[in-house]
PDB file of N, CA and C in Angstrom:
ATOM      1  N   UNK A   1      20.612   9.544 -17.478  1.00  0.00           N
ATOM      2  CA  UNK A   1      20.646  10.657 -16.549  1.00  0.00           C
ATOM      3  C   UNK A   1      19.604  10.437 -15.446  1.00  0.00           C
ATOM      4  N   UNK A   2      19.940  10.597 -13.862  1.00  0.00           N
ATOM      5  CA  UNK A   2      19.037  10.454 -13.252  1.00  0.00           C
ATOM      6  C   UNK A   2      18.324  11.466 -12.686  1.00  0.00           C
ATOM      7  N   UNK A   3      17.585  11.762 -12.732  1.00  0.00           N
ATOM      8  CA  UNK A   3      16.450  12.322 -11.888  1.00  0.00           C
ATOM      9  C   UNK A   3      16.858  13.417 -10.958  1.00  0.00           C
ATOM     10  N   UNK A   4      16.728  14.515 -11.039  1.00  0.00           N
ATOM     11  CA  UNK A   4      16.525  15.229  -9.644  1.00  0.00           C
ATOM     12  C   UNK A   4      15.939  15.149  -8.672  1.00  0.00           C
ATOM     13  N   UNK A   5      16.277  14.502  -7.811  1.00  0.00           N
ATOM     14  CA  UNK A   5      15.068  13.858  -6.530  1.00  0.00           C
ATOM     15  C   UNK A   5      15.599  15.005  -5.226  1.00  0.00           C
ATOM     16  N   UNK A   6      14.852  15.420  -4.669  1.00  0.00           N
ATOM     17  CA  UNK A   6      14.957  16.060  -3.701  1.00  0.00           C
ATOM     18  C   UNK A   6      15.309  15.237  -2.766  1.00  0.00           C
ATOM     19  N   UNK A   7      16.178  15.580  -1.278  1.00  0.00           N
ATOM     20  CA  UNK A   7      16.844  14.421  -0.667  1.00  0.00           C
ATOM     21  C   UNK A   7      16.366  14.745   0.617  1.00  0.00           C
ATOM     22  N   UNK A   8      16.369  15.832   1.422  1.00  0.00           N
ATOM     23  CA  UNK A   8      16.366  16.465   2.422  1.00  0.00           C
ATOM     24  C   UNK A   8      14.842  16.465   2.791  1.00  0.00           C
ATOM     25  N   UNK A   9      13.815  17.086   2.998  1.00  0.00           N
ATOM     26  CA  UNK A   9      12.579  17.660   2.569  1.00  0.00           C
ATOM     27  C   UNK A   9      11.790  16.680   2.455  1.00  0.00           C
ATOM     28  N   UNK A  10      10.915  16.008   3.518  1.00  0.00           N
ATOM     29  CA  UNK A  10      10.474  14.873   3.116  1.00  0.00           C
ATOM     30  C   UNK A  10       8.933  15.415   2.433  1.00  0.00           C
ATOM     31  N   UNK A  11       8.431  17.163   2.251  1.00  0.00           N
ATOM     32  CA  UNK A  11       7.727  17.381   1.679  1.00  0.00           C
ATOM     33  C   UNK A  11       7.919  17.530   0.186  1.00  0.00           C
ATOM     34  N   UNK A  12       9.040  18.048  -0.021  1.00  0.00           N
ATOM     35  CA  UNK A  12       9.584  18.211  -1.528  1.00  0.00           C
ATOM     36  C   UNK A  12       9.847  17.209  -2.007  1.00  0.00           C
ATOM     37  N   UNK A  13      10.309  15.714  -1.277  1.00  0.00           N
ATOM     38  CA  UNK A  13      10.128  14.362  -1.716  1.00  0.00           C
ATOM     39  C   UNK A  13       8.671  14.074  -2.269  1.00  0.00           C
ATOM     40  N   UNK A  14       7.583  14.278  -1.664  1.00  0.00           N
ATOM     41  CA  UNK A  14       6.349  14.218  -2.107  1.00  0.00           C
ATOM     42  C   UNK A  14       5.765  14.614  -2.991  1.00  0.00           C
ATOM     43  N   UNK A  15       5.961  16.192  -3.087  1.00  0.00           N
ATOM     44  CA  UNK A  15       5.790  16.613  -4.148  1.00  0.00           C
ATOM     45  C   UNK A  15       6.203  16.292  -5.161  1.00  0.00           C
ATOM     46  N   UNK A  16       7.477  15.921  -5.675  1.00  0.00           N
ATOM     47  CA  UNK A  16       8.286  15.170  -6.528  1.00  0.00           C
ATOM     48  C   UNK A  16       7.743  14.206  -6.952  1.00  0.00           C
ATOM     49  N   UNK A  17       7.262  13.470  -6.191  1.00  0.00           N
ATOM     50  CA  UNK A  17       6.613  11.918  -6.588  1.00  0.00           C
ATOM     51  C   UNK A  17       5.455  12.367  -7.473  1.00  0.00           C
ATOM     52  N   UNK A  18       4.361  13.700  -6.408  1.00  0.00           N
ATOM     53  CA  UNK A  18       3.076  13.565  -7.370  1.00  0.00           C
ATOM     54  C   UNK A  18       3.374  13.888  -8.607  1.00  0.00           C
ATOM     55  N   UNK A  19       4.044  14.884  -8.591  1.00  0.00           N
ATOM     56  CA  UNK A  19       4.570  15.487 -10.021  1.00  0.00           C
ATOM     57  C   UNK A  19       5.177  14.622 -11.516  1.00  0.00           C
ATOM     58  N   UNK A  20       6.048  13.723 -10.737  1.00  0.00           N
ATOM     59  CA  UNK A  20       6.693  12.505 -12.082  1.00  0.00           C
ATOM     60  C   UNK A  20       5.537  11.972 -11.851  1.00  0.00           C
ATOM     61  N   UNK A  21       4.648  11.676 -11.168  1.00  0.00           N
ATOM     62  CA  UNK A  21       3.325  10.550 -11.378  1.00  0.00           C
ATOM     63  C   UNK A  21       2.562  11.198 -12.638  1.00  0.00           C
ATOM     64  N   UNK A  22       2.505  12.256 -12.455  1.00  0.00           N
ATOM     65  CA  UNK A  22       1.367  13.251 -13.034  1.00  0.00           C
ATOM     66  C   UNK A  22       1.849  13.370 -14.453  1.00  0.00           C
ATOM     67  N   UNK A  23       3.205  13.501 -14.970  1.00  0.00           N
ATOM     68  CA  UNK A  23       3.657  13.387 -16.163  1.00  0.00           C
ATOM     69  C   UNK A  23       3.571  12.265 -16.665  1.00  0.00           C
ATOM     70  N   UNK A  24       4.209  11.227 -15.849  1.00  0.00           N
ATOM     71  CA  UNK A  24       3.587   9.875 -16.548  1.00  0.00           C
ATOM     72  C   UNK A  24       2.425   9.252 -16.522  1.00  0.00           C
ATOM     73  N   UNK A  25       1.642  10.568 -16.131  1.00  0.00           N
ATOM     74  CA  UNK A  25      -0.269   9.624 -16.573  1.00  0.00           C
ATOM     75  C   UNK A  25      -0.456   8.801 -15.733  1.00  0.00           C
ATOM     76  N   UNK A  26      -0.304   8.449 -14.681  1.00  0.00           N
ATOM     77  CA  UNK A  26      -0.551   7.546 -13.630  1.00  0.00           C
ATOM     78  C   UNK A  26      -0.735   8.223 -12.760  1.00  0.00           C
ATOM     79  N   UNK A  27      -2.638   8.523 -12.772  1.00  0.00           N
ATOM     80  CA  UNK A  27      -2.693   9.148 -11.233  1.00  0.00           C
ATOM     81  C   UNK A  27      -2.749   8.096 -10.070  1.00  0.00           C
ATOM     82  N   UNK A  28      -2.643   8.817  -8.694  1.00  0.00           N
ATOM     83  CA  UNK A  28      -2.178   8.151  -7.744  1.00  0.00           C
ATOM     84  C   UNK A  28      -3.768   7.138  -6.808  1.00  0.00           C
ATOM     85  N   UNK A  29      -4.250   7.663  -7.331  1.00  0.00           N
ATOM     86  CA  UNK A  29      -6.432   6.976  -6.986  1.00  0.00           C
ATOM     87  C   UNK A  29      -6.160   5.896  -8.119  1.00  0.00           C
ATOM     88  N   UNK A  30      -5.800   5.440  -8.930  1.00  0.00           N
ATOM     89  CA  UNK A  30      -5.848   4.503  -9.782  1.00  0.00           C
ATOM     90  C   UNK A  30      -4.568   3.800  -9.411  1.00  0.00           C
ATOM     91  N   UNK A  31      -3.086   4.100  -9.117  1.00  0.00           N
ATOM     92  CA  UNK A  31      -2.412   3.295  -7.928  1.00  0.00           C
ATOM     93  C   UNK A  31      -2.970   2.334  -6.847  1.00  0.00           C
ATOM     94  N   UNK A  32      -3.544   3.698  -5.928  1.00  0.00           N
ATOM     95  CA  UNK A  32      -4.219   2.983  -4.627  1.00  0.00           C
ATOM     96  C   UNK A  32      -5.488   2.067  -4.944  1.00  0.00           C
ATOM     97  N   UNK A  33      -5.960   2.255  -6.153  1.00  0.00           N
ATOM     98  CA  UNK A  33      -7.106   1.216  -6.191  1.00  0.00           C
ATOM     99  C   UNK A  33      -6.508   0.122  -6.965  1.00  0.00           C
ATOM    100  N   UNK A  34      -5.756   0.059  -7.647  1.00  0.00           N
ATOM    101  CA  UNK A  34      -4.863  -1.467  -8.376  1.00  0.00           C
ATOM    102  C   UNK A  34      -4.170  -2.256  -6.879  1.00  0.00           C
ATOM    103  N   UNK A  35      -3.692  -1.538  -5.961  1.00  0.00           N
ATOM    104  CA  UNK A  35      -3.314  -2.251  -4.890  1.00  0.00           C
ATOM    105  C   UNK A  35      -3.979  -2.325  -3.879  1.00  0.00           C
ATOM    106  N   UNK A  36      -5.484  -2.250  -4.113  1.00  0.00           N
ATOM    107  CA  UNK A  36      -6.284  -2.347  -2.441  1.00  0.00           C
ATOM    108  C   UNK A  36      -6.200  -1.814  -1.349  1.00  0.00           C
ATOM    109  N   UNK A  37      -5.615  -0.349  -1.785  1.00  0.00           N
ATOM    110  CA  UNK A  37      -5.665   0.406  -0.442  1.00  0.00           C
ATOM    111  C   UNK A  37      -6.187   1.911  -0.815  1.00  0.00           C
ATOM    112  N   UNK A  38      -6.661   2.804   0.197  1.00  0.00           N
ATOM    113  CA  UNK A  38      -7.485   3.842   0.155  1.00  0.00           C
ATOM    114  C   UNK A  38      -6.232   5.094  -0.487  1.00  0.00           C
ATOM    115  N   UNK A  39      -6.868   5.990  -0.692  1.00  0.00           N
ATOM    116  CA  UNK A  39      -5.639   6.946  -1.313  1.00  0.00           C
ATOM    117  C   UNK A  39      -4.931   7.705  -0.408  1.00  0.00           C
ATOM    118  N   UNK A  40      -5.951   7.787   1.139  1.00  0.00           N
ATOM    119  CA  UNK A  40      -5.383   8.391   2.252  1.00  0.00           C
ATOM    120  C   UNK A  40      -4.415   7.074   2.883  1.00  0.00           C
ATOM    121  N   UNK A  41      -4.004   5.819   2.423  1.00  0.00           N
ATOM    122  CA  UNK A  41      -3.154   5.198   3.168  1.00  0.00           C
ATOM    123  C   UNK A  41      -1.966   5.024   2.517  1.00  0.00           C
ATOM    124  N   UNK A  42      -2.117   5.393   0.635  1.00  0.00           N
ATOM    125  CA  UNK A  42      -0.761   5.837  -0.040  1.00  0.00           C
ATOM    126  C   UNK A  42      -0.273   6.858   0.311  1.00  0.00           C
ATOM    127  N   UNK A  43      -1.277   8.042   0.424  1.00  0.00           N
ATOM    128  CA  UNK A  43      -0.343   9.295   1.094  1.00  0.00           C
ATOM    129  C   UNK A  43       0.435   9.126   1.964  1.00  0.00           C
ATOM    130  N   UNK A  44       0.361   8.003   3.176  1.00  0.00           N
ATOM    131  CA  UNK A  44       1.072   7.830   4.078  1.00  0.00           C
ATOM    132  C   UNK A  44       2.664   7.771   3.853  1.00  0.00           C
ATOM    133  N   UNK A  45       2.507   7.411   2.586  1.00  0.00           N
ATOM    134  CA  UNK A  45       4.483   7.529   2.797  1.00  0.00           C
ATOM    135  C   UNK A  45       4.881   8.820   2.523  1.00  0.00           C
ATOM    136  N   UNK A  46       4.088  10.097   2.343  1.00  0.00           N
ATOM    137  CA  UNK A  46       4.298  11.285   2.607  1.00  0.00           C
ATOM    138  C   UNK A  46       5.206  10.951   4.082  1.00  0.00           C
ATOM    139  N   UNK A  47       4.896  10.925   5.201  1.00  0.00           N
ATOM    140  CA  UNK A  47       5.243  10.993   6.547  1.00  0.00           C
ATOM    141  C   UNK A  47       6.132   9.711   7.261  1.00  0.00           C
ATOM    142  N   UNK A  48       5.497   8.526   6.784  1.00  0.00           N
ATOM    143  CA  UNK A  48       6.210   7.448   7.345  1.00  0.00           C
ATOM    144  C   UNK A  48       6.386   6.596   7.035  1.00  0.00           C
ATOM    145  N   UNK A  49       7.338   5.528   6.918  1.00  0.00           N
ATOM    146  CA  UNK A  49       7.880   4.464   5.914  1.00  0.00           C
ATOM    147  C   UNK A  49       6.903   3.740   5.578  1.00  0.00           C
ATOM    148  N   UNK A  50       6.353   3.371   4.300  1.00  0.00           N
ATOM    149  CA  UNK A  50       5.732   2.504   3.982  1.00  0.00           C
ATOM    150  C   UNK A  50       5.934   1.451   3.227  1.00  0.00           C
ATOM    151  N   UNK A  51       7.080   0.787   3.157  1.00  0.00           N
ATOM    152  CA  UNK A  51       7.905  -0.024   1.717  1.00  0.00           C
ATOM    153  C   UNK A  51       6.799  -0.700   0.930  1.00  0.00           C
ATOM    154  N   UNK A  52       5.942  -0.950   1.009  1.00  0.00           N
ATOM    155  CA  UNK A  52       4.991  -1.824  -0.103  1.00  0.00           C
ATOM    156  C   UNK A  52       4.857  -0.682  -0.899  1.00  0.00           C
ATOM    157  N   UNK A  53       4.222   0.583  -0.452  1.00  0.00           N
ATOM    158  CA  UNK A  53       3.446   1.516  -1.326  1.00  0.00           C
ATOM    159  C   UNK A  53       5.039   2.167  -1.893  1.00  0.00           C
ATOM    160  N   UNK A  54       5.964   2.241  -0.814  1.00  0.00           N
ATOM    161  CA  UNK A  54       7.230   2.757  -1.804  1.00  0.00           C
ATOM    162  C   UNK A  54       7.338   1.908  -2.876  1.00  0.00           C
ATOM    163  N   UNK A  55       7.618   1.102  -2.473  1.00  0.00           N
ATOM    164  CA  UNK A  55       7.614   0.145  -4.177  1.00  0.00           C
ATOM    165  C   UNK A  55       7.255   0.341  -5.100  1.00  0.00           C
ATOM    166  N   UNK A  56       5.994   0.369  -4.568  1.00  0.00           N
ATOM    167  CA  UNK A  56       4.583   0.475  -5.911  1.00  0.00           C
ATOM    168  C   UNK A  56       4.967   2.062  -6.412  1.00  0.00           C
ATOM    169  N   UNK A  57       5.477   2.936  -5.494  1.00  0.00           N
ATOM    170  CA  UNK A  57       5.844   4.471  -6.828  1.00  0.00           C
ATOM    171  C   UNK A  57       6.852   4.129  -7.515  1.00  0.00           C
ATOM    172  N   UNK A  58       8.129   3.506  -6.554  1.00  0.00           N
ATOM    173  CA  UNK A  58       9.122   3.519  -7.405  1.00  0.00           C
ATOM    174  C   UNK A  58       9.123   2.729  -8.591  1.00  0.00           C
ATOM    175  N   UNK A  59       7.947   1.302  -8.938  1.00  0.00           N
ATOM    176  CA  UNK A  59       7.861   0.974  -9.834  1.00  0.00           C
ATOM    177  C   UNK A  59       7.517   1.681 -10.785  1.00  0.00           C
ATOM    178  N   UNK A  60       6.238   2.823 -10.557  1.00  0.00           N
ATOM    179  CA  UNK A  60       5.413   3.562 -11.790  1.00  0.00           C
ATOM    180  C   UNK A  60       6.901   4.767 -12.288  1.00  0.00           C
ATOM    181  N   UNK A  61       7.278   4.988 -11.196  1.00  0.00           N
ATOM    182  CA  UNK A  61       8.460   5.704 -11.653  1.00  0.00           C
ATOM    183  C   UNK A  61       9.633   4.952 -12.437  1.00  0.00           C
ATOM    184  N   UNK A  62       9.584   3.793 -12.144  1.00  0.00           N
ATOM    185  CA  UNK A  62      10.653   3.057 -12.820  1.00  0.00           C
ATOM    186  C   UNK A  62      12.026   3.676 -12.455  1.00  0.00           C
ATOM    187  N   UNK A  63      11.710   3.397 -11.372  1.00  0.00           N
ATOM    188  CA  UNK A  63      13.237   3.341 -10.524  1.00  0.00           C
ATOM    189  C   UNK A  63      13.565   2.365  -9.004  1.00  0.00           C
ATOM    190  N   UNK A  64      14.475   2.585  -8.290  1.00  0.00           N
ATOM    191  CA  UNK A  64      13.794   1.864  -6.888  1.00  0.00           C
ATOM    192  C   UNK A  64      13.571   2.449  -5.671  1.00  0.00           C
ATOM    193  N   UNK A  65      13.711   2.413  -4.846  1.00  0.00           N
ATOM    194  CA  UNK A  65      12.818   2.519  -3.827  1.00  0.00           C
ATOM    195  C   UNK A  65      13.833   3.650  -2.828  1.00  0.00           C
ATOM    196  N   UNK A  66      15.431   3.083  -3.130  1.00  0.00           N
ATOM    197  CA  UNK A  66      16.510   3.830  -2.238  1.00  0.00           C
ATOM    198  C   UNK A  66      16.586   5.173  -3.173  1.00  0.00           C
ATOM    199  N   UNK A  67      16.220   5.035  -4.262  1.00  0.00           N
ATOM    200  CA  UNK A  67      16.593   6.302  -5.262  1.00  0.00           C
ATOM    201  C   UNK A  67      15.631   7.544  -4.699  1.00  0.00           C
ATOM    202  N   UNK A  68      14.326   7.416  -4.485  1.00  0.00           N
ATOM    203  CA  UNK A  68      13.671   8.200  -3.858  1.00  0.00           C
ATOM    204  C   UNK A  68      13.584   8.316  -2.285  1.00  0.00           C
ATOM    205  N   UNK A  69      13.555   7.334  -1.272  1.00  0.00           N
ATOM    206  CA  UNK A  69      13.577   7.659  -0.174  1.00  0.00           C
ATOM    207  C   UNK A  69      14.817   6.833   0.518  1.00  0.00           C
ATOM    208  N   UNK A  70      16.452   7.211   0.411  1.00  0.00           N
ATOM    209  CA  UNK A  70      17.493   6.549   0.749  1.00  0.00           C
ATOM    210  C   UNK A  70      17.498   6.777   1.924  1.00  0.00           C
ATOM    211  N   UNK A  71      17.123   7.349   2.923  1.00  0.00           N
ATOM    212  CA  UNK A  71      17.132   7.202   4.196  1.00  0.00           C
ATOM    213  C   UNK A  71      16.194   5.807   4.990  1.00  0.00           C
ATOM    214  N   UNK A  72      15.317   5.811   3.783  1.00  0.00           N
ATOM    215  CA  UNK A  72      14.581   3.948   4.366  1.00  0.00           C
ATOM    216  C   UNK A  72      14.571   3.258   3.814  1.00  0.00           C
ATOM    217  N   UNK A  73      15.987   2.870   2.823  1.00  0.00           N
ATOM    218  CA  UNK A  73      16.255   1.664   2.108  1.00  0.00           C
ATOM    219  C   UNK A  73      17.883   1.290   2.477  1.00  0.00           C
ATOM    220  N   UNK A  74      17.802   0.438   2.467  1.00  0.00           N
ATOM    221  CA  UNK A  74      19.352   0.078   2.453  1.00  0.00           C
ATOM    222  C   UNK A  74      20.116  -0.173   1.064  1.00  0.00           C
ATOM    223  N   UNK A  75      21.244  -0.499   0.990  1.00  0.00           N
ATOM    224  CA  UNK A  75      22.031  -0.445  -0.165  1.00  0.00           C
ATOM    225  C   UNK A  75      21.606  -1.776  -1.179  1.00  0.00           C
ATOM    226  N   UNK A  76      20.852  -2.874  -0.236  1.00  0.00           N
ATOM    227  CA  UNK A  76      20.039  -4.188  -0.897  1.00  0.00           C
ATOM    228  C   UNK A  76      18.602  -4.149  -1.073  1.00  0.00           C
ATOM    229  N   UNK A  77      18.337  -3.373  -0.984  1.00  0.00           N
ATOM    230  CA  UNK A  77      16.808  -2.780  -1.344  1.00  0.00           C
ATOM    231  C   UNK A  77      16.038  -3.760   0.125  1.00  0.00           C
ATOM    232  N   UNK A  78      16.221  -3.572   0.954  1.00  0.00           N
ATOM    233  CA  UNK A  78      15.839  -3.958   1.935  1.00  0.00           C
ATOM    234  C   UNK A  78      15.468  -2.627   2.857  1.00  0.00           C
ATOM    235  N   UNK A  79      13.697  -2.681   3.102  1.00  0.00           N
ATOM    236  CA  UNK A  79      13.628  -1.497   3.821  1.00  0.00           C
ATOM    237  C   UNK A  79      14.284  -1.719   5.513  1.00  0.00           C
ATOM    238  N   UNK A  80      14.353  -0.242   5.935  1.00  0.00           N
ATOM    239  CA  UNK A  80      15.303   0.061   7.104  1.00  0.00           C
ATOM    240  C   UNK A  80      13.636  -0.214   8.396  1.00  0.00           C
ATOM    241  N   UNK A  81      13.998  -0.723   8.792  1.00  0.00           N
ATOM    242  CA  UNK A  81      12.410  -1.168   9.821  1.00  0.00           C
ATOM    243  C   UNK A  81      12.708  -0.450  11.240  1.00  0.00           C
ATOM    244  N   UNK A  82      11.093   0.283  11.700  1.00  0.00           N
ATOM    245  CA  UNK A  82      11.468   0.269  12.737  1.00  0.00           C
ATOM    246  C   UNK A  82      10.226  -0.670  13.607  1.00  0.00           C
ATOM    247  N   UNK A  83       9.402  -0.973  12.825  1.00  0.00           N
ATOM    248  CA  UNK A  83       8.864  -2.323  13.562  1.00  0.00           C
ATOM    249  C   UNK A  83       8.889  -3.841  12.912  1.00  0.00           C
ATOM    250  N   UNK A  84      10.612  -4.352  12.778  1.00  0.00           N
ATOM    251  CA  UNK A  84      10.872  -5.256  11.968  1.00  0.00           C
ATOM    252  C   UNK A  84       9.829  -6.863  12.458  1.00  0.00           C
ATOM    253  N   UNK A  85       8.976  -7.024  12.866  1.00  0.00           N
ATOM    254  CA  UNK A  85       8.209  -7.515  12.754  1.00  0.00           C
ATOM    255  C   UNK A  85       7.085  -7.698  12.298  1.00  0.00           C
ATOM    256  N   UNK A  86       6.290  -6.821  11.669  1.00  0.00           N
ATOM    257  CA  UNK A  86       5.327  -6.578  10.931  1.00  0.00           C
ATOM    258  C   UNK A  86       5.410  -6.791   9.594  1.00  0.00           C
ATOM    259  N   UNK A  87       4.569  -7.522   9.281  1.00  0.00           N
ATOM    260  CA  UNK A  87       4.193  -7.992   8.036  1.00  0.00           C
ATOM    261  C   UNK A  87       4.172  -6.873   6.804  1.00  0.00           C
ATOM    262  N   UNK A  88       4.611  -6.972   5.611  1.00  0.00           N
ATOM    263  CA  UNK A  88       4.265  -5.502   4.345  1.00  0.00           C
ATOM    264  C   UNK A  88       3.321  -6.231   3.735  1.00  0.00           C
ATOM    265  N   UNK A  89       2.582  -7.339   3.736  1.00  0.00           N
ATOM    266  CA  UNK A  89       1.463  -7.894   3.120  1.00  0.00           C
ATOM    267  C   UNK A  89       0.056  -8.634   3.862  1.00  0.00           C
ATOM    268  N   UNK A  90      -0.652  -7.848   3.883  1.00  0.00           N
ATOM    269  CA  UNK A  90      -2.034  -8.568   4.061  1.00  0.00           C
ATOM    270  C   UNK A  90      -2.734  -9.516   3.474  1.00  0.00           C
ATOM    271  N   UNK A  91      -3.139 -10.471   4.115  1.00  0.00           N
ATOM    272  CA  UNK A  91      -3.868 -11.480   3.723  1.00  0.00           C
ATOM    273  C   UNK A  91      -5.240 -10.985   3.620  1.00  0.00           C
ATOM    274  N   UNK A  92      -5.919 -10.965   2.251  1.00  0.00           N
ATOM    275  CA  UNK A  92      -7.186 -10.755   1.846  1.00  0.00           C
ATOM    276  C   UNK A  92      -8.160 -11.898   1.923  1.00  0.00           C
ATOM    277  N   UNK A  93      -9.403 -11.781   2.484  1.00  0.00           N
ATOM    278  CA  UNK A  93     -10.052 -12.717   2.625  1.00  0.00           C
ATOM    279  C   UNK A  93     -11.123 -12.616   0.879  1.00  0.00           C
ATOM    280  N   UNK A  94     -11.226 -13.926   0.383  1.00  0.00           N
ATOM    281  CA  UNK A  94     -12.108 -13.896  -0.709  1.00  0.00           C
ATOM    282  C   UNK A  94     -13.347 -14.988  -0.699  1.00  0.00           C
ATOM    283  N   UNK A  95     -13.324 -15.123   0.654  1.00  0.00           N
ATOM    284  CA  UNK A  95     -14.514 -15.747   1.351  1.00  0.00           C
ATOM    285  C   UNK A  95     -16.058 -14.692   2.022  1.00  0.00           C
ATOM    286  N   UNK A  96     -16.734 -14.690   1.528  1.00  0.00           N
ATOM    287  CA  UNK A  96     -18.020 -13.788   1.821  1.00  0.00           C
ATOM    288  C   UNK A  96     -18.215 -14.203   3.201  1.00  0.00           C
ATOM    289  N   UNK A  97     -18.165 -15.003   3.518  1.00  0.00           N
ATOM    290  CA  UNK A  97     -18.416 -15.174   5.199  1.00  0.00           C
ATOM    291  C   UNK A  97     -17.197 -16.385   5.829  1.00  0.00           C
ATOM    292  N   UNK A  98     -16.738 -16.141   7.073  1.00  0.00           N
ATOM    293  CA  UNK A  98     -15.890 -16.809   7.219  1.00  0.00           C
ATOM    294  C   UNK A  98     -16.547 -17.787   8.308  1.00  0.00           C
ATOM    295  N   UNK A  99     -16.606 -19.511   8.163  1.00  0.00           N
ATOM    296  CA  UNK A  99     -17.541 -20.135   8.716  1.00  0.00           C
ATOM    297  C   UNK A  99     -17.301 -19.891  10.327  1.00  0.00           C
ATOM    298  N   UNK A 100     -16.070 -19.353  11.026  1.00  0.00           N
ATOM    299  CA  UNK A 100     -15.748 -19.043  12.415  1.00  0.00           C
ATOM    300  C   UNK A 100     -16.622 -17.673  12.773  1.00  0.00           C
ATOM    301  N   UNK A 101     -16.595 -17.021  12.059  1.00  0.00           N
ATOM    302  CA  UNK A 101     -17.248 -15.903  12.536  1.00  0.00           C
ATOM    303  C   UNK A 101     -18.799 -15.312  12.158  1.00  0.00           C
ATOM    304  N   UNK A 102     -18.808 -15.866  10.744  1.00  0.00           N
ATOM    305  CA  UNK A 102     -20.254 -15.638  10.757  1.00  0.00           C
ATOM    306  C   UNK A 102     -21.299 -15.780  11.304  1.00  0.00           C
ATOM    307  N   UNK A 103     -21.423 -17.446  11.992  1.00  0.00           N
ATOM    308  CA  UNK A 103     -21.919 -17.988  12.721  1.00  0.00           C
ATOM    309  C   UNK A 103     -22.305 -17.748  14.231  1.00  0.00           C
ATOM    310  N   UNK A 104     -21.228 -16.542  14.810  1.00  0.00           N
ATOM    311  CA  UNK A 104     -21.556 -15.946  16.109  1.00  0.00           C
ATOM    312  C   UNK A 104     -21.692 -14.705  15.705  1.00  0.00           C
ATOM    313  N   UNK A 105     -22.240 -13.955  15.029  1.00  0.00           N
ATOM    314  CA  UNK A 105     -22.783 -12.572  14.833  1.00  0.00           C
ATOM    315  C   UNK A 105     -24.319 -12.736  15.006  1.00  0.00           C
ATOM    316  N   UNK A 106     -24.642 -12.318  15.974  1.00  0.00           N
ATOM    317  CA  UNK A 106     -26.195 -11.990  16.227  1.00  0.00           C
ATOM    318  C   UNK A 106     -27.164 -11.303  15.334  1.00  0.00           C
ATOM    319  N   UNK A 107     -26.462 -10.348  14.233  1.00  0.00           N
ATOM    320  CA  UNK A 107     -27.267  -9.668  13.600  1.00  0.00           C
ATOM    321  C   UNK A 107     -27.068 -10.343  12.236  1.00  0.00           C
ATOM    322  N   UNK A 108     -26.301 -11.506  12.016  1.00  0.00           N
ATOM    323  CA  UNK A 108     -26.334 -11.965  10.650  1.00  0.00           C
ATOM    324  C   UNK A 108     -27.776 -13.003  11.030  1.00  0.00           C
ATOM    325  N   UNK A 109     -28.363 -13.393  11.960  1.00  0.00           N
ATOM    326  CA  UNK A 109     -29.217 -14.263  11.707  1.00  0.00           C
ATOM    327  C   UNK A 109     -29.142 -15.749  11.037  1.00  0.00           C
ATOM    328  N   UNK A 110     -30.467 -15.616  10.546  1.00  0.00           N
ATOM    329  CA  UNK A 110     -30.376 -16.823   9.662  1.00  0.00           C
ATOM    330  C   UNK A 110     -29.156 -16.700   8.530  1.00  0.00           C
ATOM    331  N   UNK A 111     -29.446 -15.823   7.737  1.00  0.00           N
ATOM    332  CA  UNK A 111     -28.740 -15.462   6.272  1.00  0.00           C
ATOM    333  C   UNK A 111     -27.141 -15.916   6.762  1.00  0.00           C
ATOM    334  N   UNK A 112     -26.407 -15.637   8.353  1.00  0.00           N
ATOM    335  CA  UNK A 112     -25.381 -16.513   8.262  1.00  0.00           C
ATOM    336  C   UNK A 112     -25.321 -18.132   8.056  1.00  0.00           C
ATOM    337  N   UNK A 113     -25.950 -18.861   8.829  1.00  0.00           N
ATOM    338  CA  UNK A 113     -26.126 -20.247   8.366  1.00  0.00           C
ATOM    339  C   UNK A 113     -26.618 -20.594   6.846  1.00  0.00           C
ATOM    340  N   UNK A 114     -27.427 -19.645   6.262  1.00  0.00           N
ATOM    341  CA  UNK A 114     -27.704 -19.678   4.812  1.00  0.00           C
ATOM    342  C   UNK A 114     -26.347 -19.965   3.886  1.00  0.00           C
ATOM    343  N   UNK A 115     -25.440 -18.630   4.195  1.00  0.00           N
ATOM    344  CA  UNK A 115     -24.194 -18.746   3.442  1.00  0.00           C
ATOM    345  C   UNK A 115     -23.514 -19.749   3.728  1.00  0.00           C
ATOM    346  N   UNK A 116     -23.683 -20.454   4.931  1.00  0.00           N
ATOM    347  CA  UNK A 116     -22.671 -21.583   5.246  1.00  0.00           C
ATOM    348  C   UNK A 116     -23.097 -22.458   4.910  1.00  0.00           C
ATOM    349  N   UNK A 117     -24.495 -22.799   4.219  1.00  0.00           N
ATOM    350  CA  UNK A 117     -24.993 -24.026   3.437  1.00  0.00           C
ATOM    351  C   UNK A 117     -25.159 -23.349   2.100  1.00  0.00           C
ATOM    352  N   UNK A 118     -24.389 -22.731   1.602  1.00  0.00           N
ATOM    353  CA  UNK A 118     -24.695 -22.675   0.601  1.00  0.00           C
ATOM    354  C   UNK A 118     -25.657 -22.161   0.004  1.00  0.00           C
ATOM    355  N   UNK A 119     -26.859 -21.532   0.509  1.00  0.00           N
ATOM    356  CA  UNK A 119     -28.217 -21.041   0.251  1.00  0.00           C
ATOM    357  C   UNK A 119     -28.494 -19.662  -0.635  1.00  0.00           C
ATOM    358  N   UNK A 120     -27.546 -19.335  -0.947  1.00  0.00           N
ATOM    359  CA  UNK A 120     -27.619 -17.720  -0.738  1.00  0.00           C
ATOM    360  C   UNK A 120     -28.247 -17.985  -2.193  1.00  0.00           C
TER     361      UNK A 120
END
């Protein structure tokens, strides 16, 4: 049986979400911090398409992505874009200093050339 999902209402969509989140014990600050983003930038798909973070509910929900917001999925689970150029994944840096830029920051000083030999 599926779900009563509100269809219309992109607030009653929301609400919906916090609510099955909230039954299944998965609050939404422990979401946004498993995926590296702030909790005010998951809210965002309150208002405007976000397909990564859709994902990430429709996974905890265990469903997909068109089931809750079918107006920005297509029938191949391909979100509906309106800036189909933009990337849904960021590249994280796991470099403490990046040797291009550290090196021209005036206020890193010495301690930048430190990290770039290794000193720290």
């Amino acid at each position: 049986m599926e779900p009563k999902i509100p269809r219309d209402d992109p607030v009653a969509v929301w609400e919906w979400v916090k609510y099955q989140l909230r039954i299944k014990g998965v609050p939404m600050a422990e979401l946004a911090r498993r995926h590296r983003v702030t909790p005010q930038a998951f809210a965002r798909v309150k208002r405007v398409p976000y397909p990564r973070m859709e994902r990430v509910i429709a996974k905890a929900l265990q469903l997909r992505p068109i089931d809750i917001w079918p107006k920005r999925w297509t029938c191949d689970s391909v979100p509906v874009r309106q800036r189909p150029t933009r990337a849904e994944k960021r590249a994280y840096k796991t470099e403490l200093f990046s040797a291009t830029n550290a090196g021209g920051n005036p206020k890193m000083g010495n301690a930048a050339s430190s990290a770039q030999n290794g000193a720290w």
